[in-house]
C-alpha atoms as a PDB file:
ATOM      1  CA  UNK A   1      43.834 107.932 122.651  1.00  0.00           C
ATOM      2  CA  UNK A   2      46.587 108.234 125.464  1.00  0.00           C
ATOM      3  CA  UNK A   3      47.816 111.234 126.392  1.00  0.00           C
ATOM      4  CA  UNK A   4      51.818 112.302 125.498  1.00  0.00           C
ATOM      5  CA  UNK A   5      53.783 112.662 128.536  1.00  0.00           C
ATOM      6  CA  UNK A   6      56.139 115.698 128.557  1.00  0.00           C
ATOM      7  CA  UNK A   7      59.476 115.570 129.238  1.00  0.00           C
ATOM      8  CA  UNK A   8      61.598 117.910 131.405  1.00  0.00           C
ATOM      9  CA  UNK A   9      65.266 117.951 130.810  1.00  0.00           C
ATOM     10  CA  UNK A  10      66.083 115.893 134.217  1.00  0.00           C
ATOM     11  CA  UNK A  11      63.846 113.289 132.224  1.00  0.00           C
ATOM     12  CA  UNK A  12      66.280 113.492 129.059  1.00  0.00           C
ATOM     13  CA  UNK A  13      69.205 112.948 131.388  1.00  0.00           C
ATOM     14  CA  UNK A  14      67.874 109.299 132.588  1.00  0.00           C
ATOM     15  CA  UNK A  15      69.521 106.415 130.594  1.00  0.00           C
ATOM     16  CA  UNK A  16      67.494 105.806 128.189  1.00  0.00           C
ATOM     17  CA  UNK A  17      68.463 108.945 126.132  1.00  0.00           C
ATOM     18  CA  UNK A  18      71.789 108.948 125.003  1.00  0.00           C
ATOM     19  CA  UNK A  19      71.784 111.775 121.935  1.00  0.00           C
ATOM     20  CA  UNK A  20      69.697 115.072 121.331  1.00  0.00           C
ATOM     21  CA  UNK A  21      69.314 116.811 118.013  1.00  0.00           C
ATOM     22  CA  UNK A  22      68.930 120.678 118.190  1.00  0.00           C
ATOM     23  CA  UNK A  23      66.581 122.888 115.844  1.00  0.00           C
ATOM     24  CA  UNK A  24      69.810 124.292 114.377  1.00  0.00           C
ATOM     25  CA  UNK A  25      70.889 120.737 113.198  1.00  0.00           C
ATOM     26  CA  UNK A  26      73.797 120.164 116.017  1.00  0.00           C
ATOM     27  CA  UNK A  27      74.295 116.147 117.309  1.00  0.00           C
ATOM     28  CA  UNK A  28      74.994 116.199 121.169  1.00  0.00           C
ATOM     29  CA  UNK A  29      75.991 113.086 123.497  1.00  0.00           C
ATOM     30  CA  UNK A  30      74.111 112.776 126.259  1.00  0.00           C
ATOM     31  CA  UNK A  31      75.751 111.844 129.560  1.00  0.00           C
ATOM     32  CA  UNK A  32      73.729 112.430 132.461  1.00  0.00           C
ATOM     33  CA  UNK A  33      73.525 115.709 132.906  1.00  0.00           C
ATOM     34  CA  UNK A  34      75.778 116.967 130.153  1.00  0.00           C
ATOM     35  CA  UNK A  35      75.481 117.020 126.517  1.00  0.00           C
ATOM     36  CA  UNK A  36      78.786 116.707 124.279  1.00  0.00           C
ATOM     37  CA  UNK A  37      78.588 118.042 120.713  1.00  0.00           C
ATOM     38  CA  UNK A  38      79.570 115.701 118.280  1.00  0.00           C
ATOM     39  CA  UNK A  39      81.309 118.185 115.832  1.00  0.00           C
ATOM     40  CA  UNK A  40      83.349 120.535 118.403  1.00  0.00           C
ATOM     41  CA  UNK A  41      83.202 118.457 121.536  1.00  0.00           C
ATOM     42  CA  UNK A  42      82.120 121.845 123.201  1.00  0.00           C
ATOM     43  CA  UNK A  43      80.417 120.747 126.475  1.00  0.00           C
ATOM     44  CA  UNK A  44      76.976 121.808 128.037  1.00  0.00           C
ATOM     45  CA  UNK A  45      74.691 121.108 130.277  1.00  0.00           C
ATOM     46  CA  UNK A  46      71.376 119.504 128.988  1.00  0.00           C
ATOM     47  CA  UNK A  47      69.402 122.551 130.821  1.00  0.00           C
ATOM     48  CA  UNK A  48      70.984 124.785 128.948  1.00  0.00           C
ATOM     49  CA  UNK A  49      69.989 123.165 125.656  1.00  0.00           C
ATOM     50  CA  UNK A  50      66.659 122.050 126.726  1.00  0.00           C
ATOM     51  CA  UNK A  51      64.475 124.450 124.738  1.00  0.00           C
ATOM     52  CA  UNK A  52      66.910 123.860 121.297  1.00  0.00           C
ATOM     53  CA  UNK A  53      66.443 120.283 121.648  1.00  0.00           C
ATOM     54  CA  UNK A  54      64.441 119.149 118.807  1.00  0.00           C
ATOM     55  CA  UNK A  55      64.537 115.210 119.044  1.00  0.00           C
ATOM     56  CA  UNK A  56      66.045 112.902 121.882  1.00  0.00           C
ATOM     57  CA  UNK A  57      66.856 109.305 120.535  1.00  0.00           C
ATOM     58  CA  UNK A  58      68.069 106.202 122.390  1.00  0.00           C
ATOM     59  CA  UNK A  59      71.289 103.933 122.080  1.00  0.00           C
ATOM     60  CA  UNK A  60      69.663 102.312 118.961  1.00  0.00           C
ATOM     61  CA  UNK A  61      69.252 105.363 117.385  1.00  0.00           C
ATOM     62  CA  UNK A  62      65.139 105.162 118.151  1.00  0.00           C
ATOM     63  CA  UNK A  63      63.194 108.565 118.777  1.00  0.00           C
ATOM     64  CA  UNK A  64      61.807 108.414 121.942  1.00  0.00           C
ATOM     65  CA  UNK A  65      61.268 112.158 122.785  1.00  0.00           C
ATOM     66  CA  UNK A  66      60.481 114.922 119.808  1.00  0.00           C
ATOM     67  CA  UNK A  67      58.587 118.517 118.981  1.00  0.00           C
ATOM     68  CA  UNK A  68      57.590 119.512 115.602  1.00  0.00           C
ATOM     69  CA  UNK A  69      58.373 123.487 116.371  1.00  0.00           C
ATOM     70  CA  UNK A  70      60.449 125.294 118.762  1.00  0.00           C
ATOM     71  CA  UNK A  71      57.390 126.852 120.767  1.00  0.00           C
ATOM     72  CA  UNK A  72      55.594 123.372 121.645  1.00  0.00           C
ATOM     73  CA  UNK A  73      56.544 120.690 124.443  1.00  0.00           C
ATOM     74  CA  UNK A  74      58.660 118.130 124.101  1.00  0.00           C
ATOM     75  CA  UNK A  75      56.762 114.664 124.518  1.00  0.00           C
ATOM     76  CA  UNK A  76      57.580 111.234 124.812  1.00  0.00           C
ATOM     77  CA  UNK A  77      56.845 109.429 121.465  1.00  0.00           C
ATOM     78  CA  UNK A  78      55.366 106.094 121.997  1.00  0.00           C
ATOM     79  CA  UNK A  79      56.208 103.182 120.148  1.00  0.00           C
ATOM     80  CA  UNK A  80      53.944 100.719 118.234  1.00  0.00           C
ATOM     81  CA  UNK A  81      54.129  97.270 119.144  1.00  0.00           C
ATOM     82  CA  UNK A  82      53.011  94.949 116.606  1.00  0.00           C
END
């Protein structure tokens, strides 16, 4: 079984990611370095929301970063291939 790579947030800011979800249920945009929340439009930067971030998905919607509880790592989820 392979190893789960974690992810810092410079790693969430690389193109592939392109929205977080938060522990508290808020949608941000990702855009580099900066997250935009969907409802308010307030503006962050992803370090600052690194540790709220609960799962990281790409442009088709696809989880490719998650933690199950606030305390653990967030890792890389790797896809199946069939």
């Amino acid at each position: 079984m392979e190893a789960q790579k974690r992810l810092a947030f410079y790693d969430i800011s690389d193109a592939r990611a392109k929205s977080a979800k938060t522990f508290d249920g808020k949608l941000y945009t990702l855009k580099g370095g900066v997250a935009v929340e969907k409802g308010t439009g307030d503006v962050k930067r992803v370090a600052d929301i690194y540790y709220e971030v609960r799962s990281v998905m790409d442009q088709a919607h696809t989880i490719v970063a998650k933690r199950r509880k606030k305390d653990e790592e967030l890792k890389e989820v790797l896809q199946k291939t069939c």
